[in-house]
PDB file of N, CA and C in Angstrom:
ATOM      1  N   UNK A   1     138.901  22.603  96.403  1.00  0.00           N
ATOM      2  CA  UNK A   1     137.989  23.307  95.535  1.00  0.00           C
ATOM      3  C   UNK A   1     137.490  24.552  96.257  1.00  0.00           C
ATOM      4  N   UNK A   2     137.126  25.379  95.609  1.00  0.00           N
ATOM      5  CA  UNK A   2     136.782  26.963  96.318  1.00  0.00           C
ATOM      6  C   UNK A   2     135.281  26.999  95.843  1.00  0.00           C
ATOM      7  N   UNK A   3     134.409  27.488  96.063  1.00  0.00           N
ATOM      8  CA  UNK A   3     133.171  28.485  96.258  1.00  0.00           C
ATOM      9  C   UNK A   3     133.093  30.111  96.154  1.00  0.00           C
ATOM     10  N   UNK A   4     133.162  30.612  95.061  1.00  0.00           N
ATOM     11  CA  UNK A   4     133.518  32.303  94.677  1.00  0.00           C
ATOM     12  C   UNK A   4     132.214  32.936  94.957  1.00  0.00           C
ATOM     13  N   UNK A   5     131.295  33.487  95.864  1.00  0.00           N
ATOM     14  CA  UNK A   5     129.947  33.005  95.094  1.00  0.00           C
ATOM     15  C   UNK A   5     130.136  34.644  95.107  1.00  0.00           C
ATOM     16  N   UNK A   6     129.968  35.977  94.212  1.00  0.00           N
ATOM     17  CA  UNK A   6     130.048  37.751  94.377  1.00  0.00           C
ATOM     18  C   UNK A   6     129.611  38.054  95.713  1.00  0.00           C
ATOM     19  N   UNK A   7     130.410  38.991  96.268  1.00  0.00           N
ATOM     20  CA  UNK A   7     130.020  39.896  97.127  1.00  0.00           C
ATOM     21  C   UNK A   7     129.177  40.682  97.272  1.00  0.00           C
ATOM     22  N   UNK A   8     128.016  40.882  97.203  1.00  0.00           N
ATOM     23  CA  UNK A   8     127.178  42.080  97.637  1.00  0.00           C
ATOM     24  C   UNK A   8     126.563  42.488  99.176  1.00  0.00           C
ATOM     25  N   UNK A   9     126.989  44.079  99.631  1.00  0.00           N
ATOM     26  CA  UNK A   9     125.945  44.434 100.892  1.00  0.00           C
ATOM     27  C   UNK A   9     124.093  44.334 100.678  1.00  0.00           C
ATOM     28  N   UNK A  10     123.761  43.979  99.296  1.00  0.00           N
ATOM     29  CA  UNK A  10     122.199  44.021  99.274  1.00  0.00           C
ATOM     30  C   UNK A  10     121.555  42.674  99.471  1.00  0.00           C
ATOM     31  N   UNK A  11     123.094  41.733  99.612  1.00  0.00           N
ATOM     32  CA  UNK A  11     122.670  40.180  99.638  1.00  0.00           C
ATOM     33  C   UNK A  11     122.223  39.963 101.522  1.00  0.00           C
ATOM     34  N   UNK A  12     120.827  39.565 101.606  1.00  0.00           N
ATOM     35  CA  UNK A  12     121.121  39.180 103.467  1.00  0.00           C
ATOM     36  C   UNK A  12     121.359  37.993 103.771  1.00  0.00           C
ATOM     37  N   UNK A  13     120.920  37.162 103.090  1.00  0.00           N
ATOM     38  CA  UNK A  13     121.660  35.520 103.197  1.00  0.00           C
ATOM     39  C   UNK A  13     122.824  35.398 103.210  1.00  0.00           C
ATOM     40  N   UNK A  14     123.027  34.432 104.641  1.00  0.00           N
ATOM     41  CA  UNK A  14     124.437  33.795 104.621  1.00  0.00           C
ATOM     42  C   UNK A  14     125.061  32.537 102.985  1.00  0.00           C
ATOM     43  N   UNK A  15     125.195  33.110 102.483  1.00  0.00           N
ATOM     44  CA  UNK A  15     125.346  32.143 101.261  1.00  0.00           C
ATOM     45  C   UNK A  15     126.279  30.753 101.460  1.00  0.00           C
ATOM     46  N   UNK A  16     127.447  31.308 102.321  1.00  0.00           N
ATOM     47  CA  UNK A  16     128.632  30.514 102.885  1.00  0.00           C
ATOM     48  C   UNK A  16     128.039  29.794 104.412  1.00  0.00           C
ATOM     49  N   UNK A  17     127.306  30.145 104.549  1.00  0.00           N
ATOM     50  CA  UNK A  17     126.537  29.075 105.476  1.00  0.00           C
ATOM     51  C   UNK A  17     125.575  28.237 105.002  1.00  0.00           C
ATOM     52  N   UNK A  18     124.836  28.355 103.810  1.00  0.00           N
ATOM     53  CA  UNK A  18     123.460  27.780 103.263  1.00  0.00           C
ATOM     54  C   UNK A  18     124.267  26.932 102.687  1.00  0.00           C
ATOM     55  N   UNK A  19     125.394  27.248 101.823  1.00  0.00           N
ATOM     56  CA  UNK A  19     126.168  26.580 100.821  1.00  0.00           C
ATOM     57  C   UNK A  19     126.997  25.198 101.482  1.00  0.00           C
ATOM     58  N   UNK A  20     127.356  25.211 102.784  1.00  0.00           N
ATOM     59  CA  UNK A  20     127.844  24.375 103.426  1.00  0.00           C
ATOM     60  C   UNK A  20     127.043  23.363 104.060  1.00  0.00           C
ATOM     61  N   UNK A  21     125.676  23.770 104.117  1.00  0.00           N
ATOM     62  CA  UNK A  21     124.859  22.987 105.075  1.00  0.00           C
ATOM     63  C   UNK A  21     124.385  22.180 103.508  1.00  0.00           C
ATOM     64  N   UNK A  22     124.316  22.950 102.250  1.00  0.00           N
ATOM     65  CA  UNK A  22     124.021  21.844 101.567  1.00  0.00           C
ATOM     66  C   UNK A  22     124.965  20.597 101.579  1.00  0.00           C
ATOM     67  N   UNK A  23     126.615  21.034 101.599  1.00  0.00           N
ATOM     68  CA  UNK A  23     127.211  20.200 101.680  1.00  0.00           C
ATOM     69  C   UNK A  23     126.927  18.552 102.266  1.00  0.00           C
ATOM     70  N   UNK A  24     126.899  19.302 103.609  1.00  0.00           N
ATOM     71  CA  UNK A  24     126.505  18.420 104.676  1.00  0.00           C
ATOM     72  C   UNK A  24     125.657  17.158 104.230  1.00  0.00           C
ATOM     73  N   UNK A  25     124.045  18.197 103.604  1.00  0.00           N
ATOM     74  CA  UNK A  25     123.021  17.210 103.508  1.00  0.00           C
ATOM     75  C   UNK A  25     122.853  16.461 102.055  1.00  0.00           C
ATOM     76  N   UNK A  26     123.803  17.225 100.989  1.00  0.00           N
ATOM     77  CA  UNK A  26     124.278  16.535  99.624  1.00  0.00           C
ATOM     78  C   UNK A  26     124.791  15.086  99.791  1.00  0.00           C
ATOM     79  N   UNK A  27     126.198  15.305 100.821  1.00  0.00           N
ATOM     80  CA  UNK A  27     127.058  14.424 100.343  1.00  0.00           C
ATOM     81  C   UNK A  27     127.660  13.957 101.840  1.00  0.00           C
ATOM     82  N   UNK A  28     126.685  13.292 102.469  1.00  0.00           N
ATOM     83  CA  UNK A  28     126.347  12.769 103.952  1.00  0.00           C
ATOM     84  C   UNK A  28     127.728  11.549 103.641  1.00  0.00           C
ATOM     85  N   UNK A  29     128.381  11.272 104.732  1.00  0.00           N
ATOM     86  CA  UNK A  29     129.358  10.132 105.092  1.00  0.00           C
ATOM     87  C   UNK A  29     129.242   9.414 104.277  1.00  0.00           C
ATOM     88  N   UNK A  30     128.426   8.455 104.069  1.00  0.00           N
ATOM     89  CA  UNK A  30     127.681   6.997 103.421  1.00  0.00           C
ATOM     90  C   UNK A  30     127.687   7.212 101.732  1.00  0.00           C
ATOM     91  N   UNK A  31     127.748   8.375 101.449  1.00  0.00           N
ATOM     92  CA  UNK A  31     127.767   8.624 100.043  1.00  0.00           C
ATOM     93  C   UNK A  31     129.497   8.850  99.891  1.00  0.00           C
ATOM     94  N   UNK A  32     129.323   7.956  98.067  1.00  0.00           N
ATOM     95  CA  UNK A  32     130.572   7.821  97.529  1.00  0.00           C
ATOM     96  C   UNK A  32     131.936   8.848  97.280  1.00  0.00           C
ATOM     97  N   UNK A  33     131.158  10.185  97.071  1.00  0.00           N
ATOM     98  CA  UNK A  33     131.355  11.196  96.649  1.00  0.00           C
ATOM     99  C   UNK A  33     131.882  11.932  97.983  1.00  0.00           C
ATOM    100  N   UNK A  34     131.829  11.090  99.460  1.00  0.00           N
ATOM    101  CA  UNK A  34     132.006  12.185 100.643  1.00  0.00           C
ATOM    102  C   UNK A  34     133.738  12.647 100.523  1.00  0.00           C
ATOM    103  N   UNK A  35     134.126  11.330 100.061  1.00  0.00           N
ATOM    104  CA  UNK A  35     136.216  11.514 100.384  1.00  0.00           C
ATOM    105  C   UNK A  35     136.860  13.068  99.127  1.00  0.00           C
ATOM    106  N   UNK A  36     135.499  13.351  98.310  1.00  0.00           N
ATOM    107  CA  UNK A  36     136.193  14.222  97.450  1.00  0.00           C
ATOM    108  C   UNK A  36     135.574  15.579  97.953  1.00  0.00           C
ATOM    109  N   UNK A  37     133.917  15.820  97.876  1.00  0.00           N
ATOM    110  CA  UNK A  37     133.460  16.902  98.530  1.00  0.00           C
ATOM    111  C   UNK A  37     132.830  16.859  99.979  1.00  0.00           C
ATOM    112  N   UNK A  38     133.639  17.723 100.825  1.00  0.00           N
ATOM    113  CA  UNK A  38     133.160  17.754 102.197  1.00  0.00           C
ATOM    114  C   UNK A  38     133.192  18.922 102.835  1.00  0.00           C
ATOM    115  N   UNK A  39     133.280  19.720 104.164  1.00  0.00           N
ATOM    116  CA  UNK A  39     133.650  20.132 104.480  1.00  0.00           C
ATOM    117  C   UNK A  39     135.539  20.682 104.491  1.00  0.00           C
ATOM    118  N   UNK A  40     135.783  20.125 104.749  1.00  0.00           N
ATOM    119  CA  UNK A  40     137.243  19.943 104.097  1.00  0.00           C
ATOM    120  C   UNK A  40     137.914  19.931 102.953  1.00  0.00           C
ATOM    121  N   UNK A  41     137.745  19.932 102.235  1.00  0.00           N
ATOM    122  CA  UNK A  41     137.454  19.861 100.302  1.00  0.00           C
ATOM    123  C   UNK A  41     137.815  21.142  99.916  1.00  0.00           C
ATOM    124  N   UNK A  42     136.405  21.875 100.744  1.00  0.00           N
ATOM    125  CA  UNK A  42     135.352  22.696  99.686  1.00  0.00           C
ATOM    126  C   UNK A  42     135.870  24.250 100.400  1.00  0.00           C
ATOM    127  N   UNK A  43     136.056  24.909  99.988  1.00  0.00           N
ATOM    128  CA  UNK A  43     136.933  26.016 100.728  1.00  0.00           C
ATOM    129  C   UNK A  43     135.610  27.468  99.710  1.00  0.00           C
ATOM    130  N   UNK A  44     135.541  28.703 101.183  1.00  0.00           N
ATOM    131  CA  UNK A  44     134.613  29.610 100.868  1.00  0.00           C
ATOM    132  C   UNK A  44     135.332  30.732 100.842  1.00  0.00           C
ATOM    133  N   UNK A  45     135.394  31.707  99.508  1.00  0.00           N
ATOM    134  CA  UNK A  45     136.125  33.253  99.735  1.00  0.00           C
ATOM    135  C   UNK A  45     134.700  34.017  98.890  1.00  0.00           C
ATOM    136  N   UNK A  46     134.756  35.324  99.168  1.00  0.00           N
ATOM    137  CA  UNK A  46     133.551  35.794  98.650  1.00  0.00           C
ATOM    138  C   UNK A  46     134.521  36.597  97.607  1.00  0.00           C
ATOM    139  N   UNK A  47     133.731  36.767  96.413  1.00  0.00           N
ATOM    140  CA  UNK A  47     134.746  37.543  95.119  1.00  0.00           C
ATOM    141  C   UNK A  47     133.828  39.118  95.509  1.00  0.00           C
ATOM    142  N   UNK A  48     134.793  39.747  95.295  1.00  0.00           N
ATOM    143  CA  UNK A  48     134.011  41.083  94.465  1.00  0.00           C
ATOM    144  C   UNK A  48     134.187  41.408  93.368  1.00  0.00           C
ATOM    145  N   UNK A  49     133.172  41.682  92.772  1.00  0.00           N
ATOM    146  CA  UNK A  49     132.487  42.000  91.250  1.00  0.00           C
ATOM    147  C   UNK A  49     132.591  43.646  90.930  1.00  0.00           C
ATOM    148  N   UNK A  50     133.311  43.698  89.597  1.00  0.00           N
ATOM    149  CA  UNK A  50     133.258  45.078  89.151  1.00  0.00           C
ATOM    150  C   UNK A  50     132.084  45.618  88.791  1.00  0.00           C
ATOM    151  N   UNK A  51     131.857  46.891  88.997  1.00  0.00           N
ATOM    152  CA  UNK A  51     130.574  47.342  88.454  1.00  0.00           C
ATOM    153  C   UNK A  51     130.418  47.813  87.439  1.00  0.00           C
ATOM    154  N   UNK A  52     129.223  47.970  86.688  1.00  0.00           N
ATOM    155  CA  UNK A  52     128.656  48.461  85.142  1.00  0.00           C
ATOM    156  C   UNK A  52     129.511  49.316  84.761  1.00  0.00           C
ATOM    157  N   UNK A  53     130.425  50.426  85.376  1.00  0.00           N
ATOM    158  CA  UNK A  53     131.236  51.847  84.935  1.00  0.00           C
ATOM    159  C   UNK A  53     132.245  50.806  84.493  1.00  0.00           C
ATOM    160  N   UNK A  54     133.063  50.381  85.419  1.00  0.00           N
ATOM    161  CA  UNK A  54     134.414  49.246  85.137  1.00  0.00           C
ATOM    162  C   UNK A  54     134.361  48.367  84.189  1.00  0.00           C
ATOM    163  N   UNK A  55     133.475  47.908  83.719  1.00  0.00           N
ATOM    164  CA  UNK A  55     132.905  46.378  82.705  1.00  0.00           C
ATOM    165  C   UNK A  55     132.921  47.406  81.380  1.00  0.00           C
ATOM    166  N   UNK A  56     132.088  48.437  81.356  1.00  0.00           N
ATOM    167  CA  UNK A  56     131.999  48.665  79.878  1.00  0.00           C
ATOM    168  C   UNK A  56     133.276  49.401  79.883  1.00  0.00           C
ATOM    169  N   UNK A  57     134.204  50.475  80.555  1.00  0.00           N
ATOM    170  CA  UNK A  57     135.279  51.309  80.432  1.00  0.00           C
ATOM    171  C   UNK A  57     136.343  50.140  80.070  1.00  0.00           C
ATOM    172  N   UNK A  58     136.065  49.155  80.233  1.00  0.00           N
ATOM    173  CA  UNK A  58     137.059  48.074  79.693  1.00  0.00           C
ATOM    174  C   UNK A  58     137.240  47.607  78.332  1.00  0.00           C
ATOM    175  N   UNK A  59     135.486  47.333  78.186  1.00  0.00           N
ATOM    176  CA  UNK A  59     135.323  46.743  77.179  1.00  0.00           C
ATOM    177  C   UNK A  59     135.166  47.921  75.819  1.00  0.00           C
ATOM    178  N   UNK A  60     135.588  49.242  76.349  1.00  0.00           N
ATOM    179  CA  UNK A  60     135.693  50.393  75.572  1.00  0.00           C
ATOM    180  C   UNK A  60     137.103  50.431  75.139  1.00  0.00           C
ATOM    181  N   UNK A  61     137.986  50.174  75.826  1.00  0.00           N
ATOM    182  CA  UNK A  61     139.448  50.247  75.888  1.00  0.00           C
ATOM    183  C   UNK A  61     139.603  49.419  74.876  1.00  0.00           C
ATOM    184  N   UNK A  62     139.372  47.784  74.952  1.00  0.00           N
ATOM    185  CA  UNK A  62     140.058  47.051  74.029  1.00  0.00           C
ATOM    186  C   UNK A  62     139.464  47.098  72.724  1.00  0.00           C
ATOM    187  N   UNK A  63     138.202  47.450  72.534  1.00  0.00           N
ATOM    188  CA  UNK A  63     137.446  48.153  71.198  1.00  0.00           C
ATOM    189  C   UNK A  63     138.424  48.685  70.448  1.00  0.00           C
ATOM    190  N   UNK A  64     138.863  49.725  71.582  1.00  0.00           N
ATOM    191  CA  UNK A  64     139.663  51.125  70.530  1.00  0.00           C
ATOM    192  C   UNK A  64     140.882  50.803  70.062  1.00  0.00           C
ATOM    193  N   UNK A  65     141.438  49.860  70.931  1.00  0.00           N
ATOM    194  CA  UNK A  65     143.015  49.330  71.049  1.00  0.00           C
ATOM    195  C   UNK A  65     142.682  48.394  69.321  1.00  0.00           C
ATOM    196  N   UNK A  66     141.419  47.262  69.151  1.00  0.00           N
ATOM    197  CA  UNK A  66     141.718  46.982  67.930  1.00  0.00           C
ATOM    198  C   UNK A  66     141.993  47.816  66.874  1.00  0.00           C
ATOM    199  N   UNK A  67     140.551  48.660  67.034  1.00  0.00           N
ATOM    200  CA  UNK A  67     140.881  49.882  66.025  1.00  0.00           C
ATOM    201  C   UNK A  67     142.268  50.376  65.330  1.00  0.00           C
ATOM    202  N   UNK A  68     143.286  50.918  66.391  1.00  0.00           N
ATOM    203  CA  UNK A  68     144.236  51.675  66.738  1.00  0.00           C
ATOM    204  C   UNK A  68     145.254  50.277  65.682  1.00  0.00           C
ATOM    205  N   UNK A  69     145.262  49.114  66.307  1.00  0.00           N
ATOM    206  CA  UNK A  69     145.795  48.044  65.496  1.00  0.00           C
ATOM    207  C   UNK A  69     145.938  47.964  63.494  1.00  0.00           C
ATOM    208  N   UNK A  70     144.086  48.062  63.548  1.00  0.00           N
ATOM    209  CA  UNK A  70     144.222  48.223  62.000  1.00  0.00           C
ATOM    210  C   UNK A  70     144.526  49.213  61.216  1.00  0.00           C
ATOM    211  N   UNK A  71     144.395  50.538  62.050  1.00  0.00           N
ATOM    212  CA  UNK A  71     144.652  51.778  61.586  1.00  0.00           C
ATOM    213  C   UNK A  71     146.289  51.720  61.098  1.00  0.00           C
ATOM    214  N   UNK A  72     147.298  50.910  61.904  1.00  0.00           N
ATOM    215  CA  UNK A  72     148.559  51.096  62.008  1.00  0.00           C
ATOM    216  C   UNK A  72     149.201  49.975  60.616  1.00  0.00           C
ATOM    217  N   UNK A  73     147.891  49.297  60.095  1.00  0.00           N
ATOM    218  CA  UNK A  73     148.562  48.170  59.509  1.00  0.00           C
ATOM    219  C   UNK A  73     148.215  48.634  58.150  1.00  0.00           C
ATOM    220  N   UNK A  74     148.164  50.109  57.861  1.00  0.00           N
ATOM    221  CA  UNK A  74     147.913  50.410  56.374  1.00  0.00           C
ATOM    222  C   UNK A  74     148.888  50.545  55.550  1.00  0.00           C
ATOM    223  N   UNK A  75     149.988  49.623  55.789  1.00  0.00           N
ATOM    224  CA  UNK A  75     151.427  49.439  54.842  1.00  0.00           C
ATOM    225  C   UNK A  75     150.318  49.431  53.161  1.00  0.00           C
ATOM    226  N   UNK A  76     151.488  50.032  52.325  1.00  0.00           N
ATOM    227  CA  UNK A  76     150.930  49.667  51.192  1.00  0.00           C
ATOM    228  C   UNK A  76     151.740  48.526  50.641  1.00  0.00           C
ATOM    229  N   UNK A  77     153.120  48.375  51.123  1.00  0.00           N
ATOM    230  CA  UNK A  77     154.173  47.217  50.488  1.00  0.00           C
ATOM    231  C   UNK A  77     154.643  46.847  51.619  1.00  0.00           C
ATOM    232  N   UNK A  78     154.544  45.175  51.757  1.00  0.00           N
ATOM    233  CA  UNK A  78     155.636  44.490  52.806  1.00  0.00           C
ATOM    234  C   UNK A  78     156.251  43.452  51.835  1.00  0.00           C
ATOM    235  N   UNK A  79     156.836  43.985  50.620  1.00  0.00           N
ATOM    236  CA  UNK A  79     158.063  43.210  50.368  1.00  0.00           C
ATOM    237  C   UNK A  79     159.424  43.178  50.945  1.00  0.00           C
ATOM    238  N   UNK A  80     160.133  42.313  50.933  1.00  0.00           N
ATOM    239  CA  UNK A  80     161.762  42.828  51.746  1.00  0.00           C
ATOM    240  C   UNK A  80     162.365  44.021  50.968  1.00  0.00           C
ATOM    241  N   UNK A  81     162.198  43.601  50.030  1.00  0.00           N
ATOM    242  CA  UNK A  81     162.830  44.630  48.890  1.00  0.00           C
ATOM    243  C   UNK A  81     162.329  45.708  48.311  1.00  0.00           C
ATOM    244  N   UNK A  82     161.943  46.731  48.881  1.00  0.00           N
ATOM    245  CA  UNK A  82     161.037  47.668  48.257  1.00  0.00           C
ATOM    246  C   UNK A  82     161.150  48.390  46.959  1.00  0.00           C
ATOM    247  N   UNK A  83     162.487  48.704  46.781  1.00  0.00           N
ATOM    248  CA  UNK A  83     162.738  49.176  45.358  1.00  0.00           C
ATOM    249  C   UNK A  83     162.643  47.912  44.507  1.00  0.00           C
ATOM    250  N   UNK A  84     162.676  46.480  44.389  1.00  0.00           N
ATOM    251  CA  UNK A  84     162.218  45.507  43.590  1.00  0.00           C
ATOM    252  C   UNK A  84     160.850  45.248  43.685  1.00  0.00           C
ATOM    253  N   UNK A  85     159.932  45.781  44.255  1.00  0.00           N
ATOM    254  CA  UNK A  85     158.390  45.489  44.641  1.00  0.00           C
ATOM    255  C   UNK A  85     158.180  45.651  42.783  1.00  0.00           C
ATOM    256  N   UNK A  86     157.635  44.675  42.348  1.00  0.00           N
ATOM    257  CA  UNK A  86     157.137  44.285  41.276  1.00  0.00           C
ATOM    258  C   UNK A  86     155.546  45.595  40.943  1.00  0.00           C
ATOM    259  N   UNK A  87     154.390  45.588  41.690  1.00  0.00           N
ATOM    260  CA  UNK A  87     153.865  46.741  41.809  1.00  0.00           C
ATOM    261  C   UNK A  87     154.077  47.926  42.444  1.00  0.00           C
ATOM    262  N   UNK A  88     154.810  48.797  42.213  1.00  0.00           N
ATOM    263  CA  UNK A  88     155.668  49.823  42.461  1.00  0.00           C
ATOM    264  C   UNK A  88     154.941  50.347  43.861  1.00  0.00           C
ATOM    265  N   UNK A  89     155.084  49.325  44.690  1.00  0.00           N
ATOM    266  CA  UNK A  89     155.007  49.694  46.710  1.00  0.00           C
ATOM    267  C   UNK A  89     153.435  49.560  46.419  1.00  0.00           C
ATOM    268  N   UNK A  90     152.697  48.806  46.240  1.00  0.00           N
ATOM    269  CA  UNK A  90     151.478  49.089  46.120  1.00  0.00           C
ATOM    270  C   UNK A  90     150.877  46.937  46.188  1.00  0.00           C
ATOM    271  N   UNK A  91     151.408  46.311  46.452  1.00  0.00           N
ATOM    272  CA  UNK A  91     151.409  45.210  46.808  1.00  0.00           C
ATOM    273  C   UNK A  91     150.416  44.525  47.562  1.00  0.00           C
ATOM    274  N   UNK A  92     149.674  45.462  49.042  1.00  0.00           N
ATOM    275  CA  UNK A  92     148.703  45.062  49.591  1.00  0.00           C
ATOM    276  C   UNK A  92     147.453  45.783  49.469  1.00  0.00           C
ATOM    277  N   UNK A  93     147.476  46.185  47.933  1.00  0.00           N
ATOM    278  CA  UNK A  93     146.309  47.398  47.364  1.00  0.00           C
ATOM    279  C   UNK A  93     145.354  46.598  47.307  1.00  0.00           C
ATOM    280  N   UNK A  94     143.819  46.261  47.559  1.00  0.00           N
ATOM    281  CA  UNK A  94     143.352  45.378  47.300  1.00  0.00           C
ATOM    282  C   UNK A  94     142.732  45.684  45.728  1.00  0.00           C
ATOM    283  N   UNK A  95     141.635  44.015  45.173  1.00  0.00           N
ATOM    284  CA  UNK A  95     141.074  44.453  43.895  1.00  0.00           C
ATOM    285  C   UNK A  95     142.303  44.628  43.103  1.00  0.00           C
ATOM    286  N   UNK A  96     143.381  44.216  43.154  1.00  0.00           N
ATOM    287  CA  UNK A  96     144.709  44.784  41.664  1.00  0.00           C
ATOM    288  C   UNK A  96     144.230  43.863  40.539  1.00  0.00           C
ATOM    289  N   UNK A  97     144.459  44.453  39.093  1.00  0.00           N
ATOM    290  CA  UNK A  97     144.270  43.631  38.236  1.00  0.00           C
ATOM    291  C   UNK A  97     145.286  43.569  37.418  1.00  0.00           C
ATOM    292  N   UNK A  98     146.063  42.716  37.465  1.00  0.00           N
ATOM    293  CA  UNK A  98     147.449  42.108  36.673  1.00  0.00           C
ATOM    294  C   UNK A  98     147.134  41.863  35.177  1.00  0.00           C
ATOM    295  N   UNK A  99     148.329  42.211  34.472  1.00  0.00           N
ATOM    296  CA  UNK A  99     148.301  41.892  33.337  1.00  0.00           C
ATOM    297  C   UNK A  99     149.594  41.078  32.775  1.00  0.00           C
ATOM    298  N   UNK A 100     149.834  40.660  31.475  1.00  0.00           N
ATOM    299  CA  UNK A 100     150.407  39.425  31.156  1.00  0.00           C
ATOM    300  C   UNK A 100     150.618  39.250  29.590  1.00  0.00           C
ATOM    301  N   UNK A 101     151.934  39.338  29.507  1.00  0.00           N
ATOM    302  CA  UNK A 101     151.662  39.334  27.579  1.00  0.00           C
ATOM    303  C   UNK A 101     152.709  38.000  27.419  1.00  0.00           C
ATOM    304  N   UNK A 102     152.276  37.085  26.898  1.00  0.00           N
ATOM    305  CA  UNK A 102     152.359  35.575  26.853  1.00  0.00           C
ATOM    306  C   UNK A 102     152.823  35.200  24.978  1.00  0.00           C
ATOM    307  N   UNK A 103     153.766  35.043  24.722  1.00  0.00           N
ATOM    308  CA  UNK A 103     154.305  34.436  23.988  1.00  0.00           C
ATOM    309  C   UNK A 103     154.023  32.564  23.396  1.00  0.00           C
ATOM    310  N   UNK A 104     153.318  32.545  22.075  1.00  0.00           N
ATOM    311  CA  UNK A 104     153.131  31.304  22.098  1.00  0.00           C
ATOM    312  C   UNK A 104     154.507  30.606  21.130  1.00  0.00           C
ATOM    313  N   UNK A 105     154.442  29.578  20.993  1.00  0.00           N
ATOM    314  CA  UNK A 105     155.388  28.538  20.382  1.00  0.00           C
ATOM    315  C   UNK A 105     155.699  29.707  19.010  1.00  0.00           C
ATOM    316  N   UNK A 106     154.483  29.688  17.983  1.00  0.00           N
ATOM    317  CA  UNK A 106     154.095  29.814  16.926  1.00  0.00           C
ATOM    318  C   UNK A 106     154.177  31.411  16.700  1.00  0.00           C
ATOM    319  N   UNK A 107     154.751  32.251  17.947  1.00  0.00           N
ATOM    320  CA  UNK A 107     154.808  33.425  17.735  1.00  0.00           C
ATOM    321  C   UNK A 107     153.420  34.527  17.903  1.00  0.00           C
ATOM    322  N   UNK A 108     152.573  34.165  17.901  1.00  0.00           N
ATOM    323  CA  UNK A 108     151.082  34.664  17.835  1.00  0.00           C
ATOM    324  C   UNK A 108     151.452  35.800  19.603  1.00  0.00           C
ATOM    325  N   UNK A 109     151.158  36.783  19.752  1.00  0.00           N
ATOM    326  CA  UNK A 109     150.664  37.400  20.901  1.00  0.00           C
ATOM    327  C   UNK A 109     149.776  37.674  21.487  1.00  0.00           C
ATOM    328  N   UNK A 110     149.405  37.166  22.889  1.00  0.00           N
ATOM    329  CA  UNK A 110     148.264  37.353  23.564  1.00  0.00           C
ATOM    330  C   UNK A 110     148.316  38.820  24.341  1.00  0.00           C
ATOM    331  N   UNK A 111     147.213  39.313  24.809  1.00  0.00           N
ATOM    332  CA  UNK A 111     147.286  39.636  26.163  1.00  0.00           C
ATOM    333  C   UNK A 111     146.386  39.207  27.320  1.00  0.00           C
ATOM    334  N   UNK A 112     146.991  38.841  28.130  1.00  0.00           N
ATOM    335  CA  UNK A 112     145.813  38.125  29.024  1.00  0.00           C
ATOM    336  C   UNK A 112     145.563  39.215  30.388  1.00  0.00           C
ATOM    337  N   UNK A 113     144.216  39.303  30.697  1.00  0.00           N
ATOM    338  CA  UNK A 113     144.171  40.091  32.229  1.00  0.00           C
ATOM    339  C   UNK A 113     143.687  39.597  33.176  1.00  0.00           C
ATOM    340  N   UNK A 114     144.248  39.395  34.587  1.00  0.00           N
ATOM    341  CA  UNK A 114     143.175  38.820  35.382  1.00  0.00           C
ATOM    342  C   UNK A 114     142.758  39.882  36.458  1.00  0.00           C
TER     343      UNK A 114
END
């Protein structure tokens, strides 16, 4: 198991020394828990952390990248067949209102709209 705990020069505590001595006094010999966390176990690297410029210039990037996504998906027809597109290429128009002229048994004509 590792211990990441950020890097900073404003930190003066040994963190990787405090952090180990808890070890020690956590999970003493006699306790159940010593064969999994110990000295030996428990392994220390210090991470470094991006700063405020890096975090948002990131989180600016993939913003725009969705954007850029929906902008590209303004097909008006994804039928296979475009010259058979039933609404003449206009298929993912939203709000369409279809119409329907329906034949009964008895001959009578409707028109129906939805």
């Amino acid at each position: 198991m590792w211990f990441n705990p950020p890097y900073s020069m404003n930190v003066a505590t040994n963190i990787g020394k405090k952090f180990l001595t808890l070890i020690n006094t956590c999970f003493p010999k006699t306790n159940i828990l010593h064969k999994v966390i110990n000295r030996n176990t428990i392994k220390i690297s210090y991470s470094c952390m991006p700063n405020a410029e890096s975090i948002i210039t990131a989180h600016n990037k993939s913003v725009l990248a969705q954007k850029d996504i929906r902008v590209e998906s303004t097909a008006q027809c994804n039928c296979r067949d475009r010259k058979a597109c039933p609404l003449e290429n206009n298929c993912l128009q939203d709000s369409v209102i279809n119409q329907a002229t329906v034949i009964q048994k008895d001959n009578q004509i409707d028109t129906i709209s939805a």
